[in-house]
N, C-alpha and C. Protein backbone atom coordinates (compact mmCIF):
# COMPACT_ATOMS: atom_id res chain seq x y z
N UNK A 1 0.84 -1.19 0.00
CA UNK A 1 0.00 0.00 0.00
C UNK A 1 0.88 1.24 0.00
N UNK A 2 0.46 2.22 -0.29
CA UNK A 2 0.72 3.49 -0.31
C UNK A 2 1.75 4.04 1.02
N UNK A 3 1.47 3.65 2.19
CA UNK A 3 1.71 4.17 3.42
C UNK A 3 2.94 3.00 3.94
N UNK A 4 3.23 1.68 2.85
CA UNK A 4 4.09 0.86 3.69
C UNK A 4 5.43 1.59 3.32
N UNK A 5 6.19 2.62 2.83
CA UNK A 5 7.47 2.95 2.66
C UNK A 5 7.76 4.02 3.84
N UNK A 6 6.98 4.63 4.31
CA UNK A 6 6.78 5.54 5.81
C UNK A 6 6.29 5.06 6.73
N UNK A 7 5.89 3.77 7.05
CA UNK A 7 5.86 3.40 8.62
C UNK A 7 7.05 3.13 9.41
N UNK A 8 8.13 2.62 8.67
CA UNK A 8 9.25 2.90 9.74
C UNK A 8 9.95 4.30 10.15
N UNK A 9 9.28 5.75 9.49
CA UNK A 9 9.56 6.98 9.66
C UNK A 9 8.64 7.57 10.70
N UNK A 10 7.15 7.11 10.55
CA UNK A 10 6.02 7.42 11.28
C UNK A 10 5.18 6.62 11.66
N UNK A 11 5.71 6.26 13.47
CA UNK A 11 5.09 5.10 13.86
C UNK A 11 3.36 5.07 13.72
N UNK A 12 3.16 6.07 13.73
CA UNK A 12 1.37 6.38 14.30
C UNK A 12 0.95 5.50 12.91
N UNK A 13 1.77 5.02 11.61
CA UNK A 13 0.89 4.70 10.38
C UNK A 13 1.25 2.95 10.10
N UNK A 14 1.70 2.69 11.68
CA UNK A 14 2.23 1.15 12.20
C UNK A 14 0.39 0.47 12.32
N UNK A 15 0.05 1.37 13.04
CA UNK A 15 -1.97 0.93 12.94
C UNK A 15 -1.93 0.18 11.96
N UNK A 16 -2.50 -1.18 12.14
CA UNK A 16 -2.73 -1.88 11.30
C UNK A 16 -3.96 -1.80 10.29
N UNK A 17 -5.09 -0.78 11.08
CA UNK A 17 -6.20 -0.63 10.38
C UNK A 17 -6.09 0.29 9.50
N UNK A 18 -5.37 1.39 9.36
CA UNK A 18 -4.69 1.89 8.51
C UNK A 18 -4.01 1.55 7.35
N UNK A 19 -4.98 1.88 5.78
CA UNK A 19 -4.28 1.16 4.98
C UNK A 19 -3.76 2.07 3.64
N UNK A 20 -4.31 3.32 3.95
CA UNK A 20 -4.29 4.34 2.77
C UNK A 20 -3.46 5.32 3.84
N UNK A 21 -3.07 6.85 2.89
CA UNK A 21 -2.34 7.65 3.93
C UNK A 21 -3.46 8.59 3.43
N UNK A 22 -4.58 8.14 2.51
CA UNK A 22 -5.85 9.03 2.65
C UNK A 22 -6.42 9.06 3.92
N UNK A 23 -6.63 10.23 4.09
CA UNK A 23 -7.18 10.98 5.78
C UNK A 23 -5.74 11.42 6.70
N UNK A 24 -4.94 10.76 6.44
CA UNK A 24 -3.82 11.19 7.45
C UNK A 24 -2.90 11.95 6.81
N UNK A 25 -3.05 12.76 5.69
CA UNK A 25 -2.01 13.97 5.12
C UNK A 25 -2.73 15.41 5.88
N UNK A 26 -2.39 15.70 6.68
CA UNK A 26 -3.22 17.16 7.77
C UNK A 26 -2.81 18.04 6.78
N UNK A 27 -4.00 18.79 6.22
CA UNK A 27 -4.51 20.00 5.58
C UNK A 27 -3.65 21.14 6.39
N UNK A 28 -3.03 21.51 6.18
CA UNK A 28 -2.11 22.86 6.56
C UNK A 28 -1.27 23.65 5.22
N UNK A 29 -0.71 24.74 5.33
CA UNK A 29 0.20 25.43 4.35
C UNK A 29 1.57 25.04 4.46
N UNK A 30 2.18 24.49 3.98
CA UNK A 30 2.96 23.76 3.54
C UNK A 30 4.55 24.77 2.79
N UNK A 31 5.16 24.65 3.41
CA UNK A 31 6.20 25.46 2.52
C UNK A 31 7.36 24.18 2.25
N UNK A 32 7.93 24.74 0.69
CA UNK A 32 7.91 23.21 -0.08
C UNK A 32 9.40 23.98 -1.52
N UNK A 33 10.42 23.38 -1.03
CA UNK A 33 11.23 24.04 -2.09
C UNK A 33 11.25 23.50 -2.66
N UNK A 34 11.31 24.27 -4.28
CA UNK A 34 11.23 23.92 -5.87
C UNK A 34 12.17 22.58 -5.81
N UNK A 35 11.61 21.58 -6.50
CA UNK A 35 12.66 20.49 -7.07
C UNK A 35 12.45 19.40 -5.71
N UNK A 36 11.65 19.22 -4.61
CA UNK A 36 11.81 18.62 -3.72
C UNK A 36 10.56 17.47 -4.10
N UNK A 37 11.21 16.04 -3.96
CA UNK A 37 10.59 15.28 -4.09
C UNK A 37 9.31 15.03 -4.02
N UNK A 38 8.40 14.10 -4.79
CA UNK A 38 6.84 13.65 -4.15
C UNK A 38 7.13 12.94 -2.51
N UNK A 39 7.59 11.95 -3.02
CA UNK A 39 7.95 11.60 -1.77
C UNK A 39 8.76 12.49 -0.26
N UNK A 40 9.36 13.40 -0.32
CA UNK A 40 9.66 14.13 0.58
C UNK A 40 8.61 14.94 0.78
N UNK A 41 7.67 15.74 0.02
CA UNK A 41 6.74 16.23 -0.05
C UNK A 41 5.68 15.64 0.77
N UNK A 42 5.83 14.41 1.11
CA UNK A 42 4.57 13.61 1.75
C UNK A 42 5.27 13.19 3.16
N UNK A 43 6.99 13.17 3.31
CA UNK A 43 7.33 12.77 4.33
C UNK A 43 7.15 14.14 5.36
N UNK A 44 6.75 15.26 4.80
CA UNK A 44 6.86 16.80 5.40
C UNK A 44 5.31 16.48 5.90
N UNK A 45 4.39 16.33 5.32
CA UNK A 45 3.14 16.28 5.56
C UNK A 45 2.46 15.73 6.60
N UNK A 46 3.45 13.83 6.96
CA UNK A 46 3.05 13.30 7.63
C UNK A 46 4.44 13.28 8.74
N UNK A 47 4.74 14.17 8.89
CA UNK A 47 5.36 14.61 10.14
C UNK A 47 5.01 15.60 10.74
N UNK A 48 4.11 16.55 10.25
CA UNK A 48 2.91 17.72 10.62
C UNK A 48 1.71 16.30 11.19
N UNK A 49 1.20 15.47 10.73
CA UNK A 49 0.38 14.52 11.27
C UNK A 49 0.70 14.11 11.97
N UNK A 50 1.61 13.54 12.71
CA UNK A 50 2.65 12.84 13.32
C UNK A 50 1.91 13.72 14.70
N UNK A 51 2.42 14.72 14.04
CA UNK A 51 2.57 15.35 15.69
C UNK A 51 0.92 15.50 16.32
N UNK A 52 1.03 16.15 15.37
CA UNK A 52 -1.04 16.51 15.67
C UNK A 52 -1.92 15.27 15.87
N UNK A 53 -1.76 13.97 14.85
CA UNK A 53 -2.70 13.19 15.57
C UNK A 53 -1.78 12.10 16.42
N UNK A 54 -1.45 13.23 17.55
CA UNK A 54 -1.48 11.88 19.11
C UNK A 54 -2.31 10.69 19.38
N UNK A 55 -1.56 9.93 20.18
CA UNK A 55 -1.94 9.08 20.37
C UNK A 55 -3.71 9.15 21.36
N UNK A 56 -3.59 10.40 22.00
CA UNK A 56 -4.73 10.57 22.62
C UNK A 56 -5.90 11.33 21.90
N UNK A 57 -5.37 12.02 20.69
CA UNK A 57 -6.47 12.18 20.07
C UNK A 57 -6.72 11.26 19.32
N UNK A 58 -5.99 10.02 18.27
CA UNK A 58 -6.95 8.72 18.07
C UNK A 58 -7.37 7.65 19.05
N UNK A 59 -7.51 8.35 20.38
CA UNK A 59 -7.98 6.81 21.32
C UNK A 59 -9.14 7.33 20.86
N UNK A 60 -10.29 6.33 20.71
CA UNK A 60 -11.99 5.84 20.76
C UNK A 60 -12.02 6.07 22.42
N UNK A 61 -12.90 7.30 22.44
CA UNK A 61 -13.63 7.17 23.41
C UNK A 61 -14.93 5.81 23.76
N UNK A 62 -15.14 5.30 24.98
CA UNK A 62 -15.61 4.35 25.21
C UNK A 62 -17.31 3.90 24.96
N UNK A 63 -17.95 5.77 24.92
CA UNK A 63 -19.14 5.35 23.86
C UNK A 63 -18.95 5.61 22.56
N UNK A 64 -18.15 5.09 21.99
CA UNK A 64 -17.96 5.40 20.64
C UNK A 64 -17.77 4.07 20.54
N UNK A 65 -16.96 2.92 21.12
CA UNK A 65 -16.64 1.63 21.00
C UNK A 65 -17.69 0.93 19.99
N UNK A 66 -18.70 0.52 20.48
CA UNK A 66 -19.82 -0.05 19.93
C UNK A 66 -19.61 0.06 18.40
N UNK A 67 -19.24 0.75 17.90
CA UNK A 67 -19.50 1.22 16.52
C UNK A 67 -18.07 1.53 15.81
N UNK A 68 -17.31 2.01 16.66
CA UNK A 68 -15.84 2.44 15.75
C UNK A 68 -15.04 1.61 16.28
N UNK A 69 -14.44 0.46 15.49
CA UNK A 69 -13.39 -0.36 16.10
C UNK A 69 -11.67 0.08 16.17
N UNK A 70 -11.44 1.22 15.22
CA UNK A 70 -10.19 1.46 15.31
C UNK A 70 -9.84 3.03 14.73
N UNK A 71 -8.55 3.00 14.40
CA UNK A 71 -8.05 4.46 13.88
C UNK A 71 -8.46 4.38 12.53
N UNK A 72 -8.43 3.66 11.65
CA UNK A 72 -9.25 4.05 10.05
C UNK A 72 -10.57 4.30 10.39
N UNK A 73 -10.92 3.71 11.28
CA UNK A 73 -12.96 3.80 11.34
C UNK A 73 -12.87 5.19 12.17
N UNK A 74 -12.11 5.31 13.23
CA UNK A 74 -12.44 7.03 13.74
C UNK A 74 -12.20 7.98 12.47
N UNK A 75 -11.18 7.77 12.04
CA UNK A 75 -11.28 9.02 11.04
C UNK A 75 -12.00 8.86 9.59
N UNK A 76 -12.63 7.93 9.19
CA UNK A 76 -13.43 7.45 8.41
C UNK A 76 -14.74 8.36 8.64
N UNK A 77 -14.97 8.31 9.73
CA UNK A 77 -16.24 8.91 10.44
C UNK A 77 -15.81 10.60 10.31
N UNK A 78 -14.59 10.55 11.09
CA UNK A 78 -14.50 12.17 11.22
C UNK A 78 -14.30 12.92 9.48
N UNK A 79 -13.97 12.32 8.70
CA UNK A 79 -14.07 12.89 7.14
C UNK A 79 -15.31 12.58 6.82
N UNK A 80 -16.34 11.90 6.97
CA UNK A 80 -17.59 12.02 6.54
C UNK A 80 -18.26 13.08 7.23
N UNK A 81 -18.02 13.18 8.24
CA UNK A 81 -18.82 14.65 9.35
C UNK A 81 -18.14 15.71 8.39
N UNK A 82 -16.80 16.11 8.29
CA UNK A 82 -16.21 17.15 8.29
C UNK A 82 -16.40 17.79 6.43
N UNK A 83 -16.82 16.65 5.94
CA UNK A 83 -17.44 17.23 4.58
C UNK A 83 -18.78 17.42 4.58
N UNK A 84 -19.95 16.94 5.08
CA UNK A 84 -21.03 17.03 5.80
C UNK A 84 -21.63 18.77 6.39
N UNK A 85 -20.46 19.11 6.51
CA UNK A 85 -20.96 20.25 7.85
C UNK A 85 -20.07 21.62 6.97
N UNK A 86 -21.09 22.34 6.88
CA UNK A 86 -20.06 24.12 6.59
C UNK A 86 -20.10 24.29 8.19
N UNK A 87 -20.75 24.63 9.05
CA UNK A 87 -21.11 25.30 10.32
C UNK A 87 -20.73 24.33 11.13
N UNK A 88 -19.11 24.08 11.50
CA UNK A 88 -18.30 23.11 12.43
C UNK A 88 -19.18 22.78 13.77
N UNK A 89 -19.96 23.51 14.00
CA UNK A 89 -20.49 23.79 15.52
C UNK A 89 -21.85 22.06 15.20
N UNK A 90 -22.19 22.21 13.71
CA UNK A 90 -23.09 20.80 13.45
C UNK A 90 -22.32 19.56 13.78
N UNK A 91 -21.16 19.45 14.26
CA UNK A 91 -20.52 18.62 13.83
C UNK A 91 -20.65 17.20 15.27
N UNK A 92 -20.94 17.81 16.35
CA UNK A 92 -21.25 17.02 17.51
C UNK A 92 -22.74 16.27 16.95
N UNK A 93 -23.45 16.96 16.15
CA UNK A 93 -24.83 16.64 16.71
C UNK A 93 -25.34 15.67 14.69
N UNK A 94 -24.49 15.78 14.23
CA UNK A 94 -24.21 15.15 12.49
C UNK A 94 -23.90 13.76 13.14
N UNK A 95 -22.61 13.92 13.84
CA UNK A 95 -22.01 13.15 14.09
C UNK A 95 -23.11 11.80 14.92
N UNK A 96 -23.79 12.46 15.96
CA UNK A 96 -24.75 11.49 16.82
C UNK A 96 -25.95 11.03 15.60
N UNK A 97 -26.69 11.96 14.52
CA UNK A 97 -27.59 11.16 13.37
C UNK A 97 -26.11 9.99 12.87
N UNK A 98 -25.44 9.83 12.89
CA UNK A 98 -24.22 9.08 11.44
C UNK A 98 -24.62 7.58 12.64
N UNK A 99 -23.93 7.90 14.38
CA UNK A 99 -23.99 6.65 15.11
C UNK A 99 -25.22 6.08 15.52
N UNK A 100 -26.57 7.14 15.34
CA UNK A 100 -27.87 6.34 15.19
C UNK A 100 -28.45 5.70 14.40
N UNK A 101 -27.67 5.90 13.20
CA UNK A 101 -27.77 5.13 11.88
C UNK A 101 -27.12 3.55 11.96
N UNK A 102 -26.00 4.04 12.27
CA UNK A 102 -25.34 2.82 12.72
C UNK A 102 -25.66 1.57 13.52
N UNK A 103 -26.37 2.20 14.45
CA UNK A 103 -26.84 1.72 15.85
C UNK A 103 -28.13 1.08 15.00
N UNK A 104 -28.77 1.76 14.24
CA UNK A 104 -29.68 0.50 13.98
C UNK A 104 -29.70 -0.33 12.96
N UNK A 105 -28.85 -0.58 11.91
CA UNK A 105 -28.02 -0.87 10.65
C UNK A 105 -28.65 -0.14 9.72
N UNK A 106 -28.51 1.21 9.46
CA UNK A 106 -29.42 2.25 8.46
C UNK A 106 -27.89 1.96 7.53
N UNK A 107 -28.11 2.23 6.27
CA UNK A 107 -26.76 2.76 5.91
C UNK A 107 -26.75 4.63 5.84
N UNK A 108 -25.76 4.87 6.03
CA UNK A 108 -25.15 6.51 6.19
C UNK A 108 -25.84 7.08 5.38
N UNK A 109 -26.03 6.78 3.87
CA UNK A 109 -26.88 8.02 2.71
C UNK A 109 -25.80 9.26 3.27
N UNK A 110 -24.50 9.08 2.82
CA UNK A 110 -24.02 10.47 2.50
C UNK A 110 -24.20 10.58 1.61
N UNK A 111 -24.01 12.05 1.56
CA UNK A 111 -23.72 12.68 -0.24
C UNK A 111 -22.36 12.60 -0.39
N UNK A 112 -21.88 12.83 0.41
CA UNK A 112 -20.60 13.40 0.13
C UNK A 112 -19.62 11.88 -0.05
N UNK A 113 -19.92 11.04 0.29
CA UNK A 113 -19.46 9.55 -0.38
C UNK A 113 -19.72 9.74 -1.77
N UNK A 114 -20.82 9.48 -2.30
CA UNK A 114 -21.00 9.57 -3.44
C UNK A 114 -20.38 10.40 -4.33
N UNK A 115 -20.13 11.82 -3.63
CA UNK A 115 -19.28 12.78 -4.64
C UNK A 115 -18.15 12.66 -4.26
N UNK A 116 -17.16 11.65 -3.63
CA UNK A 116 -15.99 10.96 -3.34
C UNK A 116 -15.71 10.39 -4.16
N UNK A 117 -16.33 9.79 -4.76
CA UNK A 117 -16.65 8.78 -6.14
C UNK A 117 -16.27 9.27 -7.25
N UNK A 118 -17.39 10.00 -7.57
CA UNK A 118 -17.86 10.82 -8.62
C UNK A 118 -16.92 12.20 -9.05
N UNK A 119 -16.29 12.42 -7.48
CA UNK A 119 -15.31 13.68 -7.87
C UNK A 119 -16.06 15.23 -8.06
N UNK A 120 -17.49 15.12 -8.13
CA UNK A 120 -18.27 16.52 -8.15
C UNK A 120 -18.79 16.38 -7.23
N UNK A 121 -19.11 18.17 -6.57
CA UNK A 121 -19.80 18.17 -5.62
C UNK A 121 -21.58 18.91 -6.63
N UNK A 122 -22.30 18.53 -5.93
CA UNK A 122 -23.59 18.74 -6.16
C UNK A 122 -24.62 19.19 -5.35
N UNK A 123 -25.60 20.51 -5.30
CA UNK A 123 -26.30 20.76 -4.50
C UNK A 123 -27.28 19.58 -3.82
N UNK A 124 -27.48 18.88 -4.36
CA UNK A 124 -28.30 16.98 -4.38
C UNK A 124 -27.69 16.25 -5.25
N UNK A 125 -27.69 14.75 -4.56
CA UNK A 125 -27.29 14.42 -5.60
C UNK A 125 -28.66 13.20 -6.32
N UNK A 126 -28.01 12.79 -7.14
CA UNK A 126 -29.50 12.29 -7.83
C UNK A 126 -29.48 10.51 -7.79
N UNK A 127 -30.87 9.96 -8.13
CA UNK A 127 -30.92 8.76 -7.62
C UNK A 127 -29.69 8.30 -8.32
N UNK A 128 -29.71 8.21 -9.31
CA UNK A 128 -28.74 7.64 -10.72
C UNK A 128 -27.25 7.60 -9.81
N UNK A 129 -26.94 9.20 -8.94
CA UNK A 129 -25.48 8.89 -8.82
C UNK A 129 -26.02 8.20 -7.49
N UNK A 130 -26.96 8.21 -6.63
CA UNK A 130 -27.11 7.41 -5.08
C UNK A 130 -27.01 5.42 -5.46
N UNK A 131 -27.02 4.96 -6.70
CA UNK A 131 -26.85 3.53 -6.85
C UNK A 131 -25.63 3.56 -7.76
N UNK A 132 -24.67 3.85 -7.42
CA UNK A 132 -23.30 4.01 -8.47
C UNK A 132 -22.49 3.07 -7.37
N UNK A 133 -22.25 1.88 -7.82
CA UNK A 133 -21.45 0.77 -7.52
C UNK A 133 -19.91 0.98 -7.38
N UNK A 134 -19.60 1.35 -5.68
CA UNK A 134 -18.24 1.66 -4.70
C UNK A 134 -18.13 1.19 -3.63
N UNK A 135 -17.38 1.00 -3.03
CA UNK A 135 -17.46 0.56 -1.90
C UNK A 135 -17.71 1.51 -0.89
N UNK A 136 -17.06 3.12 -1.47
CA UNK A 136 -17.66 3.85 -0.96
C UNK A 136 -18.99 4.79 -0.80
N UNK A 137 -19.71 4.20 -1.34
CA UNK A 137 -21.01 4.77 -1.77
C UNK A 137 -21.87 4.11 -0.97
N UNK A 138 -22.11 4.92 0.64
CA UNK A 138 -23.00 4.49 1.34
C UNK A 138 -24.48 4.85 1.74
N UNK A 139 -24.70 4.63 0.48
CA UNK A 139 -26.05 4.40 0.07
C UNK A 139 -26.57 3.12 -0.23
N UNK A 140 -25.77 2.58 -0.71
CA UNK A 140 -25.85 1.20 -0.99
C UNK A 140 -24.77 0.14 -0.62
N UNK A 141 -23.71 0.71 0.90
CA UNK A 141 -23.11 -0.31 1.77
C UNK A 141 -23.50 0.29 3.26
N UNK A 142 -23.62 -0.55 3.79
CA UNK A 142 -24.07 -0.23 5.43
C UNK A 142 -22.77 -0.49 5.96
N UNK A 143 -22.35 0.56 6.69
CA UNK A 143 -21.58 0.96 7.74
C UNK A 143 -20.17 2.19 6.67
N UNK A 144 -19.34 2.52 7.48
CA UNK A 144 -18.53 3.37 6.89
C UNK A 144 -17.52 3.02 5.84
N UNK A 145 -17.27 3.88 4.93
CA UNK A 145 -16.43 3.53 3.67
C UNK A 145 -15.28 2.99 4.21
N UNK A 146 -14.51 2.46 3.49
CA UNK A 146 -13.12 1.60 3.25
C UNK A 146 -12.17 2.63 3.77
N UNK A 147 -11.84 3.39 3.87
CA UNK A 147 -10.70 4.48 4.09
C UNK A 147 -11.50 5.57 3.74
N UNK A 148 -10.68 6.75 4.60
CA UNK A 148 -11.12 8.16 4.60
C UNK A 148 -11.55 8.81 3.87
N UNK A 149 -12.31 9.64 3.44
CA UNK A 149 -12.69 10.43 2.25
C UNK A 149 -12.34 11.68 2.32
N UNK A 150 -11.36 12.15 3.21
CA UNK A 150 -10.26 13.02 3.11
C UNK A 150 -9.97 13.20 4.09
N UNK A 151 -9.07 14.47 4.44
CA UNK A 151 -8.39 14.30 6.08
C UNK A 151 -8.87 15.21 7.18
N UNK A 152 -9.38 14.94 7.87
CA UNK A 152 -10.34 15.91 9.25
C UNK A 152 -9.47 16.49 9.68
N UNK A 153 -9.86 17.60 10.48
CA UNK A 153 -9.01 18.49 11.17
C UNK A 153 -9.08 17.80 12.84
N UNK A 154 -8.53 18.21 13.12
CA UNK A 154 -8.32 18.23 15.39
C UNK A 154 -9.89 18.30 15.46
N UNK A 155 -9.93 19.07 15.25
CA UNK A 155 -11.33 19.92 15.66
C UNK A 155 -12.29 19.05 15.83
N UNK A 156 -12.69 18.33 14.34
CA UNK A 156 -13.93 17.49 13.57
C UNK A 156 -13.52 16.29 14.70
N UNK A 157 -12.14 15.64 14.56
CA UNK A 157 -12.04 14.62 14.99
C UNK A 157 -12.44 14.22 16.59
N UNK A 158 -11.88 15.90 17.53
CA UNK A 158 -12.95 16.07 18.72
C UNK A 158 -14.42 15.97 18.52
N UNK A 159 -14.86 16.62 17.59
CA UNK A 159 -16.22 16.78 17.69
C UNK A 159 -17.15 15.22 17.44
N UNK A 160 -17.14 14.65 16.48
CA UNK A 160 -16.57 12.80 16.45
C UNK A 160 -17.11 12.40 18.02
N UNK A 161 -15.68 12.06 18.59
CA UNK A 161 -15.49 11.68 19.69
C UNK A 161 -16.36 12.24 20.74
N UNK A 162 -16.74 13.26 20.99
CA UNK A 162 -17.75 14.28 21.66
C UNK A 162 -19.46 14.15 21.07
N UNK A 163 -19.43 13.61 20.94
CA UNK A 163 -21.25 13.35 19.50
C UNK A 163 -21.98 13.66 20.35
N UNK A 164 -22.87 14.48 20.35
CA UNK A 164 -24.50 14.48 20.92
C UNK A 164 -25.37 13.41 20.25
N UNK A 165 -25.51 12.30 21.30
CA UNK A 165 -26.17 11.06 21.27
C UNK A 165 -27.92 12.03 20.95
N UNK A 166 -28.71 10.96 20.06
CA UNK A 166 -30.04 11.75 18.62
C UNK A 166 -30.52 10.61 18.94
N UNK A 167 -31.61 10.99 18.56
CA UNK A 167 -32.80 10.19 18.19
C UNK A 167 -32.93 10.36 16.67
N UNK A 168 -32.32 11.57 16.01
CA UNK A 168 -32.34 12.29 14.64
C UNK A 168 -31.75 11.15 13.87
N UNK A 169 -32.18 10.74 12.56
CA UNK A 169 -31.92 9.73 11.80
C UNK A 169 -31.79 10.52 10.33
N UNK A 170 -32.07 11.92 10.24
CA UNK A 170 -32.13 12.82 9.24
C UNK A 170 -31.41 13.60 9.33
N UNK A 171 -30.73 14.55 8.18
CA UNK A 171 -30.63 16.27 8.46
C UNK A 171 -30.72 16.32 6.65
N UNK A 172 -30.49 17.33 6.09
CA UNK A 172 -30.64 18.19 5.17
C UNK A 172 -30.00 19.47 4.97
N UNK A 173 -29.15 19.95 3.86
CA UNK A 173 -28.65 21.10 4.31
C UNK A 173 -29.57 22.17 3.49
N UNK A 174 -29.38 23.42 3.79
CA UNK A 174 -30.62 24.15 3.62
C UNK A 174 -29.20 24.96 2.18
N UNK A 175 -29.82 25.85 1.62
CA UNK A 175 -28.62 26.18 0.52
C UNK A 175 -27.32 27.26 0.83
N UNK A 176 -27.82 27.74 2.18
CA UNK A 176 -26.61 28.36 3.00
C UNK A 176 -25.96 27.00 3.85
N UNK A 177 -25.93 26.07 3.90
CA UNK A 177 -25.14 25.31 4.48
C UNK A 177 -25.50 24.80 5.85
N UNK A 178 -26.63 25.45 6.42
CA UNK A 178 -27.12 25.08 7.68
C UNK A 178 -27.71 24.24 7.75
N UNK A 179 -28.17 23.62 9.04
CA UNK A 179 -28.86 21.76 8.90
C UNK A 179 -30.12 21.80 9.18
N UNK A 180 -30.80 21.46 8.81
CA UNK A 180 -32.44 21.19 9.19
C UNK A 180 -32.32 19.24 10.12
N UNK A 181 -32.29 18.85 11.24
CA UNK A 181 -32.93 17.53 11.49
C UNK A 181 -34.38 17.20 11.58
N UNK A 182 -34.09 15.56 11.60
CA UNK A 182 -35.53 15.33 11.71
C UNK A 182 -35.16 13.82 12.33
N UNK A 183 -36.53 13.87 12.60
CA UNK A 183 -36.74 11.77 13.23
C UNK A 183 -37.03 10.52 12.39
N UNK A 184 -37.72 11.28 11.52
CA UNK A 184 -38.78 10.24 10.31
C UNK A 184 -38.05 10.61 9.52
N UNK A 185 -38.60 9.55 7.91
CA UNK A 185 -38.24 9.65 6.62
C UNK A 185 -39.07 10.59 6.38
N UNK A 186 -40.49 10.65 6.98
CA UNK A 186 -41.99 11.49 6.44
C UNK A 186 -41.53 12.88 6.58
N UNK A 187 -40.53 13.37 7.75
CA UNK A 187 -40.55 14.57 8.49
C UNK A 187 -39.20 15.05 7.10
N UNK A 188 -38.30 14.05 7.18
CA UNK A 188 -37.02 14.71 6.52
C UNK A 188 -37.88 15.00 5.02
N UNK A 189 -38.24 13.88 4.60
CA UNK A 189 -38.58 14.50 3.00
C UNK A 189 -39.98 16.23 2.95
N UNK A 190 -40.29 16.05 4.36
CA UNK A 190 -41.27 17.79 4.38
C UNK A 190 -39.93 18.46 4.57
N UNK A 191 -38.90 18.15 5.46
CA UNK A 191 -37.99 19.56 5.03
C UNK A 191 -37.19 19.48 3.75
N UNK A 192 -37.07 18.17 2.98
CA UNK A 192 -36.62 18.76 1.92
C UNK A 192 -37.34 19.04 0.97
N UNK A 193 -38.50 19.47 0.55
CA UNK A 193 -39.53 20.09 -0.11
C UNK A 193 -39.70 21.24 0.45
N UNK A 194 -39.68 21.98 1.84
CA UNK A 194 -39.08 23.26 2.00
C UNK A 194 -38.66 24.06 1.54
N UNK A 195 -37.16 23.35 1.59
CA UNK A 195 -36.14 23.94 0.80
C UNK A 195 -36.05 23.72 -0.55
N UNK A 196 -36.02 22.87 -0.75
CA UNK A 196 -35.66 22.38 -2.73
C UNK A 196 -36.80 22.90 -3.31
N UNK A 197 -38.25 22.71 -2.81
CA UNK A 197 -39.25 22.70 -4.02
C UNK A 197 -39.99 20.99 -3.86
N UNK A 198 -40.45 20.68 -5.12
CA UNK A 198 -41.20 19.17 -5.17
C UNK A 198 -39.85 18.44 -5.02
N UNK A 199 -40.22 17.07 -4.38
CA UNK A 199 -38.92 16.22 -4.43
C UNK A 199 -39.26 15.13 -5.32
């Protein structure tokens, strides 16, 4: 894999559940002199990761267990929240609809899987791309994608770990980016006719 020529540089990518170095390159500004390798380029990156994701920010908190067995599945989760959410502050309470889903074997219905896929983002996306055959397309696999769908910040990955436990099995984003929840399928599809128009 991708990540086996840097685990003897960066123990944290020794995790065995760890199989991509997708999710673990930390989003920062980067200063990078002309002519310097891909590979050095990535050993700079994940030595900025290194440091930032401690060992205590990937422990699984203990109600999280049930559902996240390791460091690919925590941050699996925390990149599905963290594309999910403009308004970081959604990100405790996204996070608790994703583990009530879980909790009862719903699959996720992200969008943002799907446009992982697909590579576009889309105000909705449409049935056609919601049955597009991936592993990451959880719409049509129950439980979380194969590896990260990009790399969370500190922040997301607290917020994750911190979830406001829902009864909410819905949300919706409204076209400024804010969340509408709900309990029902009946309730979510009235707020998205709200907002969108006919669905």
């Amino acid at each position: 894999s991708s990540k086996d020529k840097f685990v003897s540089e960066f123990p944290f990518l020794s995790d065995s559940s760890i199989t991509s170095l997708e999710g673990f390159l930390y989003p920062e500004t980067y200063f990078i002199k002309k002519g310097t390798s891909s590979e050095d380029i990535i050993r700079q990156i994940l030595s900025q990761t290194q440091k930032l994701y401690t060992s205590d920010v990937l422990s699984i908190p203990e109600n999280l267990k049930p559902y996240i067995k390791n460091t690919n599945e925590l941050i699996s989760l925390a990149s599905i929240v963290e594309k999910e959410t403009t308004d970081k502050k959604d990100a405790p309470l996204v996070t608790g609809v994703f583990i009530q889903r879980l909790k009862t074997q719903m699959p996720l219905q992200s969008c943002v899987t799907v446009e992982y896929v697909t590579g576009v983002h889309k105000q909705r996306i449409s049935y056609e791309d919601s049955r597009i055959d991936s592993a990451f397309n959880t719409y049509i696999n129950k439980g979380l994608t194969p590896t990260p769908i990009c790399t969370p910040t500190i922040d997301i990955i607290n917020a994750v770990k911190n979830f406001t436990p829902t009864d909410y099995l819905y949300f919706v984003a409204r076209k400024d980016g804010s969340l509408v929840f709900s309990k029902t399928y009946e309730e979510h599809l009235e707020n998205t006719k709200n907002i969108y128009g006919e669905y």
